[in-house]
C-alpha atoms as a PDB file:
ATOM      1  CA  UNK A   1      -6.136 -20.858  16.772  1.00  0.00           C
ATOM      2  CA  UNK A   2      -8.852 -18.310  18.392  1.00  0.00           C
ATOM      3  CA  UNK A   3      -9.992 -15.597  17.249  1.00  0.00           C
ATOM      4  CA  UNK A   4      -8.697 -12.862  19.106  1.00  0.00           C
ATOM      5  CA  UNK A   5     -10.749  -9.053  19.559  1.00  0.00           C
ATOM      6  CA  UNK A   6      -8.477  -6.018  20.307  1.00  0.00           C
ATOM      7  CA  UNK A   7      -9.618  -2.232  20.457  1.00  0.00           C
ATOM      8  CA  UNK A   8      -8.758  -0.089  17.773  1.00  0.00           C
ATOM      9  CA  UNK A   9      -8.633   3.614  18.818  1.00  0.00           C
ATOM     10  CA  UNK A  10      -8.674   4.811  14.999  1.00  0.00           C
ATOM     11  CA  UNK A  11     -11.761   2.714  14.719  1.00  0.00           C
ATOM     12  CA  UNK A  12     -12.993   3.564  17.828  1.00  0.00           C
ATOM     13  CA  UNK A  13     -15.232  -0.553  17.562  1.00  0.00           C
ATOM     14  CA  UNK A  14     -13.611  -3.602  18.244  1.00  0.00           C
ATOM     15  CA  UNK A  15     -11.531  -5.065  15.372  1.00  0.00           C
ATOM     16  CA  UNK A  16     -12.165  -8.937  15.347  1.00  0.00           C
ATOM     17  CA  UNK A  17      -8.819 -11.010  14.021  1.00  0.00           C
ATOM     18  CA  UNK A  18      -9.854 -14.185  12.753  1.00  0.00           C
ATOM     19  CA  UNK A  19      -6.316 -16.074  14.262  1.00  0.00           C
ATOM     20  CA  UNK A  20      -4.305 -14.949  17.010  1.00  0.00           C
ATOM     21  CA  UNK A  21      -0.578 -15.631  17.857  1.00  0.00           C
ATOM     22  CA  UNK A  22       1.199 -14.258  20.627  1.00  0.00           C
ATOM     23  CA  UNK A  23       4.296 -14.210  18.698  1.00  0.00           C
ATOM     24  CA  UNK A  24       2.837 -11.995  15.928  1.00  0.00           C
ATOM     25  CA  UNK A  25       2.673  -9.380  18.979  1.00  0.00           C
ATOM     26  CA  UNK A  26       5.798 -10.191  20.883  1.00  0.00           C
ATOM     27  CA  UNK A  27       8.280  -7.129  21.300  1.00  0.00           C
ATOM     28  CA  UNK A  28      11.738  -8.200  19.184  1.00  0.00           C
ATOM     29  CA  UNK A  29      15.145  -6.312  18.869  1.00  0.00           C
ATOM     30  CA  UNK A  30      15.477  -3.904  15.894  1.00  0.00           C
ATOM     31  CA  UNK A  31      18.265  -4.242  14.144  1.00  0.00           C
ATOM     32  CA  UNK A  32      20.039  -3.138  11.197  1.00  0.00           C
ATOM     33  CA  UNK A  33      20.007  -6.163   8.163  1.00  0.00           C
ATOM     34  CA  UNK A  34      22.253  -4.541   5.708  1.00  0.00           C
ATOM     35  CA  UNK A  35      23.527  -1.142   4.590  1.00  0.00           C
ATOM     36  CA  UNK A  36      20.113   0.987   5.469  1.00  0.00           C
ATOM     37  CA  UNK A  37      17.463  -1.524   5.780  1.00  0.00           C
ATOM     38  CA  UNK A  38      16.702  -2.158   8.707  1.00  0.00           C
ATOM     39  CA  UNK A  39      14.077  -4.948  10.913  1.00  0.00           C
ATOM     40  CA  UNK A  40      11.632  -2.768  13.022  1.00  0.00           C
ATOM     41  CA  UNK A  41       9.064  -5.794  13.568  1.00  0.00           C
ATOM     42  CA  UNK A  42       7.703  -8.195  15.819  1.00  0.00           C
ATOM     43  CA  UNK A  43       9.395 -11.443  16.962  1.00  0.00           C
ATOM     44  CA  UNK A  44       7.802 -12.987  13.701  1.00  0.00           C
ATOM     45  CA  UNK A  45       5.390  -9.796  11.998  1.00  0.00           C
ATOM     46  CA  UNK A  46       8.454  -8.663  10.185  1.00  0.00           C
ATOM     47  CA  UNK A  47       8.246  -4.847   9.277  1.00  0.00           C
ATOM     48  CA  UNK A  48      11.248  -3.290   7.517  1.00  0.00           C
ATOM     49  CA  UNK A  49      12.507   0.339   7.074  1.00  0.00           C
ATOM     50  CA  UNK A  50      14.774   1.830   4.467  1.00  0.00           C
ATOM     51  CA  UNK A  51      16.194   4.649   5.413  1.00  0.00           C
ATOM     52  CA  UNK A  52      17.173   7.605   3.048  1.00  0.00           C
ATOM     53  CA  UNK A  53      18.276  11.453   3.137  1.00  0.00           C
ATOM     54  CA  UNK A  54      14.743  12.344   1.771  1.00  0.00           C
ATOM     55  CA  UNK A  55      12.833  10.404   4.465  1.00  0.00           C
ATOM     56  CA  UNK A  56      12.173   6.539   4.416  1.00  0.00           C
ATOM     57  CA  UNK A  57       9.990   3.782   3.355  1.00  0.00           C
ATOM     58  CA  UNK A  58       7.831   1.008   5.806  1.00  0.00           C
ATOM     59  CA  UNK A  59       6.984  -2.357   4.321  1.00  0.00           C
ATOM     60  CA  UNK A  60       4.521  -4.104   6.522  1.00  0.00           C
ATOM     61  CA  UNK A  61       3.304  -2.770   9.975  1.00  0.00           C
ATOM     62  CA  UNK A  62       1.689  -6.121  11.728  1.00  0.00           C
ATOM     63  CA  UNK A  63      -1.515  -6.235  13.918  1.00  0.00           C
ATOM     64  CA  UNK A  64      -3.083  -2.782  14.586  1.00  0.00           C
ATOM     65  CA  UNK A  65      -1.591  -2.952  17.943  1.00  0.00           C
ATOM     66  CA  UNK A  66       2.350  -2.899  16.786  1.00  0.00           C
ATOM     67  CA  UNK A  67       1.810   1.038  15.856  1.00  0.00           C
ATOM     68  CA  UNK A  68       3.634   1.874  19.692  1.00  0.00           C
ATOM     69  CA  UNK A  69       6.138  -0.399  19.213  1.00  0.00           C
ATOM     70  CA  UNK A  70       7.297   0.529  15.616  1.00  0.00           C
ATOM     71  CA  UNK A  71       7.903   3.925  16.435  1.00  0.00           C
ATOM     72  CA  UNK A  72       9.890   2.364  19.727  1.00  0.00           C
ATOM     73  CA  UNK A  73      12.241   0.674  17.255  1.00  0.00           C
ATOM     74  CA  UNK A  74      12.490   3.378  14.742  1.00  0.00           C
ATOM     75  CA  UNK A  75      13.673   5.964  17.036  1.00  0.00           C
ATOM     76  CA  UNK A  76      15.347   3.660  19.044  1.00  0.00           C
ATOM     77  CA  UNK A  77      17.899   3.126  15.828  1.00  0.00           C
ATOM     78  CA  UNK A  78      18.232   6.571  15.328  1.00  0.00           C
ATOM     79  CA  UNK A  79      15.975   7.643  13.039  1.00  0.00           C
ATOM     80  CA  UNK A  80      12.359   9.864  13.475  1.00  0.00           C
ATOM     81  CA  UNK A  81       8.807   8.322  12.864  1.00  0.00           C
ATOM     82  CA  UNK A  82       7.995  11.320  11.152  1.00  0.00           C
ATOM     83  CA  UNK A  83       9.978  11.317   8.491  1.00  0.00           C
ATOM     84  CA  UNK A  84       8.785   7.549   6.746  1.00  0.00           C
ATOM     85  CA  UNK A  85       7.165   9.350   3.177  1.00  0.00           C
ATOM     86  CA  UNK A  86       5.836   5.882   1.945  1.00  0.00           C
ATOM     87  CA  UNK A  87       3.860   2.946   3.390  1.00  0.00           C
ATOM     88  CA  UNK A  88       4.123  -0.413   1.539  1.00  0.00           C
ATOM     89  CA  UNK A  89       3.126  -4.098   2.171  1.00  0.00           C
ATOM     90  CA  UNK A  90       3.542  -7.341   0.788  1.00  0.00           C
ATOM     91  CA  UNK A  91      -0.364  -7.877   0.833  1.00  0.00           C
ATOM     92  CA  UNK A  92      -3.508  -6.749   2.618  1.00  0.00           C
ATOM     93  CA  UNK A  93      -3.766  -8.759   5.406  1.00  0.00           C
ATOM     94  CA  UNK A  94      -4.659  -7.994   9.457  1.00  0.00           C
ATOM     95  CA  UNK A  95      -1.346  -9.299  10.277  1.00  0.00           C
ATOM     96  CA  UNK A  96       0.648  -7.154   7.661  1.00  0.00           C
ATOM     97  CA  UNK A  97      -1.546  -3.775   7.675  1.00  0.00           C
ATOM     98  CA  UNK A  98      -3.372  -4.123  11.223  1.00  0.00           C
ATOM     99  CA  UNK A  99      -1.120  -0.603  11.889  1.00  0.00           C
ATOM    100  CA  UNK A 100      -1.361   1.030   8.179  1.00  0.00           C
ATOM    101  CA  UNK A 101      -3.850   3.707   9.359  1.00  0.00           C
ATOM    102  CA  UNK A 102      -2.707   5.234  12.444  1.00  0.00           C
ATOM    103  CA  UNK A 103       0.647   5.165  11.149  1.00  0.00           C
ATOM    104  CA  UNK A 104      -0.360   6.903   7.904  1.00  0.00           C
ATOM    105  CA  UNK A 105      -2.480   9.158  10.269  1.00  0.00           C
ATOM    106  CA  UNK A 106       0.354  10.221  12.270  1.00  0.00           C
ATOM    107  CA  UNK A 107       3.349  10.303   9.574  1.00  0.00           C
ATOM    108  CA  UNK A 108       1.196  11.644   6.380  1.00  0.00           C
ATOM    109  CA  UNK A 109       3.050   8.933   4.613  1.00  0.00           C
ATOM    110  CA  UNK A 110       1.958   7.999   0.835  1.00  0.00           C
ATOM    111  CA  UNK A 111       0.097   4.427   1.364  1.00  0.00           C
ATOM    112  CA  UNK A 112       1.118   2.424  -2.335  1.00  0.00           C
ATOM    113  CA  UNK A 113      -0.426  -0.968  -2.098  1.00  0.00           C
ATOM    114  CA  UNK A 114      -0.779  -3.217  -5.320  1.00  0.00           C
ATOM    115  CA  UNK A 115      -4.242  -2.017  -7.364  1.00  0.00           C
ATOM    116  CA  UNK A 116      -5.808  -5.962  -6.981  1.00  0.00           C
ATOM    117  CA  UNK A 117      -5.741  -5.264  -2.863  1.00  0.00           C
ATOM    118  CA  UNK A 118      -6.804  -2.079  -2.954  1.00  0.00           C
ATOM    119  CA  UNK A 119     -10.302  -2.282  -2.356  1.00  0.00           C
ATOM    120  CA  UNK A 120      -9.151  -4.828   0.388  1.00  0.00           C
ATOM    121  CA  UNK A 121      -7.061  -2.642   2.027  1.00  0.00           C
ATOM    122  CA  UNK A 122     -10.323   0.209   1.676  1.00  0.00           C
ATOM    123  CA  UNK A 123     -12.798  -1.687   3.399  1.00  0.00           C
ATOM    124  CA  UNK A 124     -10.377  -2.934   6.247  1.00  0.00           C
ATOM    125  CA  UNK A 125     -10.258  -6.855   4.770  1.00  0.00           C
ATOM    126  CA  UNK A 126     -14.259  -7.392   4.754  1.00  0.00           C
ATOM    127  CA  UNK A 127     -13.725  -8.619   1.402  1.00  0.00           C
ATOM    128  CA  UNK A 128     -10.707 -10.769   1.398  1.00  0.00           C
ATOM    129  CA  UNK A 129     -11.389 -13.897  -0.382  1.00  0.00           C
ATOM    130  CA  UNK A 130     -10.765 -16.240   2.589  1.00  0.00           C
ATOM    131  CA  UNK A 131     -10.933 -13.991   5.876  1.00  0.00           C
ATOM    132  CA  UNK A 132     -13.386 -11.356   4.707  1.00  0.00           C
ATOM    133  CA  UNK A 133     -17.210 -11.922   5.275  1.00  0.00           C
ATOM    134  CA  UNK A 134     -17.747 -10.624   8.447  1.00  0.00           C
ATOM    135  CA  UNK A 135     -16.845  -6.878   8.657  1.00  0.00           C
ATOM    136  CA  UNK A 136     -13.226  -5.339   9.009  1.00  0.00           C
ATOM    137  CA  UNK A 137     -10.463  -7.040  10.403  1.00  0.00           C
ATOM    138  CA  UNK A 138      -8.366  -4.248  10.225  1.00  0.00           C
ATOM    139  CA  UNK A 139      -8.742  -0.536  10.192  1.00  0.00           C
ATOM    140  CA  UNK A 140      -9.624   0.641   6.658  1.00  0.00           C
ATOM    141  CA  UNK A 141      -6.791   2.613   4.268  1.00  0.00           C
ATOM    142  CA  UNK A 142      -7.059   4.252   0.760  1.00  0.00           C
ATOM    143  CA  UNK A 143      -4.593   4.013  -1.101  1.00  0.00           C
ATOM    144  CA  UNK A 144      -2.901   7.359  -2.489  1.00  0.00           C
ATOM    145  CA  UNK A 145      -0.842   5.294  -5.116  1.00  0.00           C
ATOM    146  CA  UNK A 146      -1.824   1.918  -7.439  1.00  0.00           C
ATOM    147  CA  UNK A 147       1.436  -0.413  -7.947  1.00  0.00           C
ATOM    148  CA  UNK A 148       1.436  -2.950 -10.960  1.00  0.00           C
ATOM    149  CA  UNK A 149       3.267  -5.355 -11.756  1.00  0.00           C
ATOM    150  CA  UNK A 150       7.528  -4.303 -11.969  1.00  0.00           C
ATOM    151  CA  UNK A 151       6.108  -0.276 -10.853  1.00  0.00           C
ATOM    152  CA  UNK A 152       9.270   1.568  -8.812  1.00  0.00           C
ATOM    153  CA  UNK A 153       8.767   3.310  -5.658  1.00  0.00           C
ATOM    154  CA  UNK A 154      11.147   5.966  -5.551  1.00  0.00           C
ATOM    155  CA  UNK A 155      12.620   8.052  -2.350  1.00  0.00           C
ATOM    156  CA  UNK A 156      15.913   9.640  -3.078  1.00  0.00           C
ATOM    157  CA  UNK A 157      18.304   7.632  -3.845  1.00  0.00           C
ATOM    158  CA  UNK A 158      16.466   4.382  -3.652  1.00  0.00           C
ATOM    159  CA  UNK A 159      14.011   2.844  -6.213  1.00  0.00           C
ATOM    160  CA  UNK A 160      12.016  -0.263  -5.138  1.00  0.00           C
ATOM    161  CA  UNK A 161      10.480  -2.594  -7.994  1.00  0.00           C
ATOM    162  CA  UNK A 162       6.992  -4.078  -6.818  1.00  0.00           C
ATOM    163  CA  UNK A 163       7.164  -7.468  -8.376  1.00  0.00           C
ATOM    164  CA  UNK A 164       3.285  -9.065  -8.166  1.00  0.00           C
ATOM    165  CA  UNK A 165       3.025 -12.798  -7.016  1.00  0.00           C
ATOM    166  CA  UNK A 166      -0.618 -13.199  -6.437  1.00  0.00           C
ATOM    167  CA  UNK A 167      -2.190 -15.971  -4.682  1.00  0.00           C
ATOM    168  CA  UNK A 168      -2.181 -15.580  -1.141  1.00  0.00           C
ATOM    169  CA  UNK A 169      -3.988 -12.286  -1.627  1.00  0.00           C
ATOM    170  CA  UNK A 170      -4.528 -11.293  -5.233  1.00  0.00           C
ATOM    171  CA  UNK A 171      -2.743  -7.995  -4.862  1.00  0.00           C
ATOM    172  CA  UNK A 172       0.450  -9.584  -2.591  1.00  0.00           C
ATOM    173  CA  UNK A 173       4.040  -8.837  -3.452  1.00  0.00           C
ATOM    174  CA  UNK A 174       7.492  -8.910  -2.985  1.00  0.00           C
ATOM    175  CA  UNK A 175      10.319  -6.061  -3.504  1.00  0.00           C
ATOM    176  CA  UNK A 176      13.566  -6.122  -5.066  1.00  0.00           C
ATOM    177  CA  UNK A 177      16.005  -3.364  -4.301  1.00  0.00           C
ATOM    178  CA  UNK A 178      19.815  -2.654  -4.068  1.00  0.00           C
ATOM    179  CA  UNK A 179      21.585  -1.309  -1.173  1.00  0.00           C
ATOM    180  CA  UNK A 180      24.746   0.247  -0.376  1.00  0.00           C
ATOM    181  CA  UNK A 181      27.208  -0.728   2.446  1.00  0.00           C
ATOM    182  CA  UNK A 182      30.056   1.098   2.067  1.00  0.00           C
ATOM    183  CA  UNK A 183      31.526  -0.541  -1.803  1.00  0.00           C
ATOM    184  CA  UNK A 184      29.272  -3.499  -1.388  1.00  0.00           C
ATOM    185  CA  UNK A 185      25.842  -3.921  -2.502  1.00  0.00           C
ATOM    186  CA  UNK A 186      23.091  -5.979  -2.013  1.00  0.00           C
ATOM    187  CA  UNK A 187      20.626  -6.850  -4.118  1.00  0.00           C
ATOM    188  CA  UNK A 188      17.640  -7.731  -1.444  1.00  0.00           C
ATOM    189  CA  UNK A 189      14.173  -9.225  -1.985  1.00  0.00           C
ATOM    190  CA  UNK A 190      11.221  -9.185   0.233  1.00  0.00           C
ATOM    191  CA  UNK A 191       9.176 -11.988  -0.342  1.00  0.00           C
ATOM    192  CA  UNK A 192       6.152 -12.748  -0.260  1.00  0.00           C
ATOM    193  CA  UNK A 193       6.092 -16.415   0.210  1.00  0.00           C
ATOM    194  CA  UNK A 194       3.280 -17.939  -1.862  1.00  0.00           C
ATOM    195  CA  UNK A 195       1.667 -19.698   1.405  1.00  0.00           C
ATOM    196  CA  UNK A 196      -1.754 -21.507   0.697  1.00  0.00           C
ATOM    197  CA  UNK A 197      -4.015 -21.207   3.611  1.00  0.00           C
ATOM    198  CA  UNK A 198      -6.100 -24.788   4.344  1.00  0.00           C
ATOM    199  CA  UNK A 199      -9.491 -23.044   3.170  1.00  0.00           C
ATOM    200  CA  UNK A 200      -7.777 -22.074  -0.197  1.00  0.00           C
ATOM    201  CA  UNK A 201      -9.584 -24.304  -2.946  1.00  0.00           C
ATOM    202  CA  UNK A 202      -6.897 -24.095  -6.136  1.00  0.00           C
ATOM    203  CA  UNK A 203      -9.892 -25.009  -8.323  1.00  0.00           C
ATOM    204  CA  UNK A 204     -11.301 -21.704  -8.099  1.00  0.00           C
ATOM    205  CA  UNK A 205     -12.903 -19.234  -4.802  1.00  0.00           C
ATOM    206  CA  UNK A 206     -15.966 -17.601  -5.444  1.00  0.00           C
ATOM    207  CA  UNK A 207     -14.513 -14.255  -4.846  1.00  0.00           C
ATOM    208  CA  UNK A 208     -10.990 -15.694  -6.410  1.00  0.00           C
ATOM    209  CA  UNK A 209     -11.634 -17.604  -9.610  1.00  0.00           C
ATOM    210  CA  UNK A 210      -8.133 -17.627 -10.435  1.00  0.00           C
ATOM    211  CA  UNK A 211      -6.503 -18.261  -7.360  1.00  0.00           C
ATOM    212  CA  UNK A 212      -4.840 -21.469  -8.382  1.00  0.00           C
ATOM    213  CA  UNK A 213      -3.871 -20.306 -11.936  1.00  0.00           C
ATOM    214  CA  UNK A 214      -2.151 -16.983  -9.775  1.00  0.00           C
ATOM    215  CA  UNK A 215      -0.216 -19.449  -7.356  1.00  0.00           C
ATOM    216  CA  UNK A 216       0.735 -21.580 -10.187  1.00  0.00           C
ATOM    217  CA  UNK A 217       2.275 -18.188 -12.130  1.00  0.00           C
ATOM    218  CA  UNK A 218       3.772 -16.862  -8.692  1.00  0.00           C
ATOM    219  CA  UNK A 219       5.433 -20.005  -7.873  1.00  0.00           C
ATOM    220  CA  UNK A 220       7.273 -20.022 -11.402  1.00  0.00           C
ATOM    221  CA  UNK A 221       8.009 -16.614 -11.179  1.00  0.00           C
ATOM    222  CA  UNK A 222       9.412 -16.352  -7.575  1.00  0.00           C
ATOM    223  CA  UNK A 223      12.029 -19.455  -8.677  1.00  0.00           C
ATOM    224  CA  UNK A 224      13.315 -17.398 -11.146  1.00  0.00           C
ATOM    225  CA  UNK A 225      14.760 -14.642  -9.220  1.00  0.00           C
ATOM    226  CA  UNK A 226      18.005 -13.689  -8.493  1.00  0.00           C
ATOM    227  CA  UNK A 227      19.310 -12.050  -5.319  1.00  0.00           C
ATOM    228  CA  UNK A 228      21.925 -11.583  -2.629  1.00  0.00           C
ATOM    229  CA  UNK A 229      19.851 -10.943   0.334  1.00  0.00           C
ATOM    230  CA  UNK A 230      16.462 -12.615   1.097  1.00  0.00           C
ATOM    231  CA  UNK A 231      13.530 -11.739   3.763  1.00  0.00           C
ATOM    232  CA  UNK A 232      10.041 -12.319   4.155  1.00  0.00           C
ATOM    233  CA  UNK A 233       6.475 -11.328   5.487  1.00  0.00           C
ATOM    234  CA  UNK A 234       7.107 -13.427   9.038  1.00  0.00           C
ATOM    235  CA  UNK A 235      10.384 -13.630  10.563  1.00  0.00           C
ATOM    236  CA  UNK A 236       9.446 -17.897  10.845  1.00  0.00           C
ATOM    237  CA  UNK A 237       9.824 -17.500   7.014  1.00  0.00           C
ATOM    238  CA  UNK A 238      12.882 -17.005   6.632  1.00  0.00           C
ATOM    239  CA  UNK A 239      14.094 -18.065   9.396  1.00  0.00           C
ATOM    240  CA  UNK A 240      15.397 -15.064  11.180  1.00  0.00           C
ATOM    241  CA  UNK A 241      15.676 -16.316  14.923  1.00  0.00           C
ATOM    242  CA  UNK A 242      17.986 -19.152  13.422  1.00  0.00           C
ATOM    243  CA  UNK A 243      20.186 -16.694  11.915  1.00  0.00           C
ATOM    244  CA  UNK A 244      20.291 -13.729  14.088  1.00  0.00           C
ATOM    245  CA  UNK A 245      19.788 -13.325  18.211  1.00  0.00           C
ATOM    246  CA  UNK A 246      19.015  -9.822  20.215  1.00  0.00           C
ATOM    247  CA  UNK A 247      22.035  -7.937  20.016  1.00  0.00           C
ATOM    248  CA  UNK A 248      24.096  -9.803  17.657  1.00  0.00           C
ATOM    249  CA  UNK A 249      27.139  -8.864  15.624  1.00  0.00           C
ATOM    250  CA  UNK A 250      26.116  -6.857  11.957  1.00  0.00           C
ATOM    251  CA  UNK A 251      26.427  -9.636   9.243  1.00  0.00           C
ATOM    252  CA  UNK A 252      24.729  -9.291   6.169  1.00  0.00           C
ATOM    253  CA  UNK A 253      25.654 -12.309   4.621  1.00  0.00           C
ATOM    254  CA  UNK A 254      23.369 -14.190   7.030  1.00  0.00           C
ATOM    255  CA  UNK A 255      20.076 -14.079   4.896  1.00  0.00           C
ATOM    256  CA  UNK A 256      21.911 -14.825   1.801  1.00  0.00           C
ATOM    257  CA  UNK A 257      20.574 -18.857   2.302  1.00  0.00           C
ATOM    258  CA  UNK A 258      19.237 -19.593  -1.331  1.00  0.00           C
ATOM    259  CA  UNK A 259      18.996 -22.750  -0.036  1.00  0.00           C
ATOM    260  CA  UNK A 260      16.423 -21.427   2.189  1.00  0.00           C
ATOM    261  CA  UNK A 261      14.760 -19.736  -0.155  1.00  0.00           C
ATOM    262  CA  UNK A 262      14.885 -22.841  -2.685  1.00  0.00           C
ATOM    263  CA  UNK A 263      13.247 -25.249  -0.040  1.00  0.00           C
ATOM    264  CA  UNK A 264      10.287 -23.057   1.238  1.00  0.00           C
ATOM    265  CA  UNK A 265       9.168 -22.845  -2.723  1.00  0.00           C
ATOM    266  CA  UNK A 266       9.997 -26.296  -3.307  1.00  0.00           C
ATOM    267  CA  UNK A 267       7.611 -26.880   0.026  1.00  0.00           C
ATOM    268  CA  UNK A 268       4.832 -24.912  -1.341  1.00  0.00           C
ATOM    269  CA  UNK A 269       5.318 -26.437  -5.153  1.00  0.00           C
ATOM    270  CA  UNK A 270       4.347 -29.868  -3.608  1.00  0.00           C
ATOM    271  CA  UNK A 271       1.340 -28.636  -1.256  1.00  0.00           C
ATOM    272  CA  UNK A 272       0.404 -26.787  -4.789  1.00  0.00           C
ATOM    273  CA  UNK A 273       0.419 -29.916  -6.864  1.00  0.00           C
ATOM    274  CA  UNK A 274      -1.294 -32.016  -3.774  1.00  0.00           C
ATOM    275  CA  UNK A 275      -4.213 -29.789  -3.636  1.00  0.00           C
ATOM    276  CA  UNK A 276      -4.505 -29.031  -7.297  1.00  0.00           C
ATOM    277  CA  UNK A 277      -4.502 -32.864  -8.106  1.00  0.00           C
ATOM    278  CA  UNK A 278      -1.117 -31.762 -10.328  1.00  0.00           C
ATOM    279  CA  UNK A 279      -2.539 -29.078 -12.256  1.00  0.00           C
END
């Protein structure tokens, strides 16, 4: 793919992206997932809200141009942009945090990333492991709060656990929460599939020495887990236009698919032990 160069008003410079993909921009339906979590993303840069009575949380923003059309879906279900208190992401990439800062900007929202992509996340991705190198591909955030590994996010009634599965960045994550609808609940978990880009080598990056012992750990770790519900960084992930269409009935019970789940880590076992010579 291209590389693509959009304008970034916070930046006030253009912001090179090392990939493009339409889709990652494409407008999508929000919709409410289960209970009050909700899918305020792209058609595949998914972005999730969870609501409460004391404000809410965002996990994941997408490219720096998505900041217009987050606030679209968030006050199209309802709810006011001002009110999200915490900013969160599953790791420090242009694709995931492109919209972090004007969205912290305009919402004073707490930004809690995980303390190994911090410094990432502060100098707007010029030293990611991989895509870093050749200035910011996203518009620089500090963090106010440093997750570790099982920390809770709490916002009223809600507490998040952070669960760190490093490897595709060495700060990314997943969260595991409950919530409510009605008697039921769900136990969800937003993963952060453990991916390996082609210029990963598992023997060991320069600024990543332990990349392939990380992927090894995350991949063990992610197998483990038990849940009801099950989402991801990208909407192609999990595969969310297979399961749900613009405007379709409310039904949890649609990302339940362990199966899914099971396959995609089975998937990325394999290209593991391929490129790692079984290691």
């Amino acid at each position: 793919m291209l590389a693509g160069v959009v304008q970034s008003a916070c930046a006030q410079k253009a912001i090179k992206h090392p990939i493009s993909n339409e889709e990652w921009s494409k407008d999508y339906q929000p919709f409410r997932i289960a209970g009050n979590l909700y899918y305020v993303g792209t058609y595949d840069l998914a972005a999730y809200l969870i609501t409460t009575s004391k404000g809410h949380i965002l996990i994941n923003t997408g490219l720096d141009d998505s900041e217009s059309l987050i606030r679209k879906h968030v006050t199209s279900l309802g709810f006011k942009f001002n009110d999200i208190k915490i900013l969160l992401a599953t790791h420090a990439h242009f694709d995931h945090v492109g919209a972090m800062a004007a969205i912290k900007k305009q919402t004073g929202a707490m930004m809690m990333i995980n303390e190994k992509d911090a410094a990432v996340l502060a100098d707007g991705g010029d030293s990611d492991y991989i895509l870093g190198g050749k200035g910011a591909t996203f518009v620089p955030v500090k963090a106010d709060r440093l997750l570790h590994d099982r920390d809770t996010i709490t916002l009223g009634d809600m507490n998040v656990v952070m669960l760190h599965h490093p490897g595709h960045t060495p700060g990314a994550s997943s969260f595991l929460f409950d919530v409510k609808d009605g008697q039921k609940i769900y136990r969800v978990l937003i993963a952060n599939m453990p991916s390996i880009l082609d210029e990963t080598k598992l023997t060991g990056m320069p600024h990543y020495p332990e990349v392939g012992k990380d992927y090894a750990y995350t991949l063990k770790a992610m197998k483990a887990l038990q849940f009801d519900l099950w989402l991801s960084s990208h909407a192609s992930q999990f595969e969310l236009h297979k399961k749900h269409k613009p405007g379709s009935a409310y039904r949890p019970e649609i990302f339940s698919d362990r199966t899914g789940y099971d396959k995609s880590l089975e998937e990325w076992d394999k290209v593991y032990s391929e490129r790692s010579g079984g290691k």
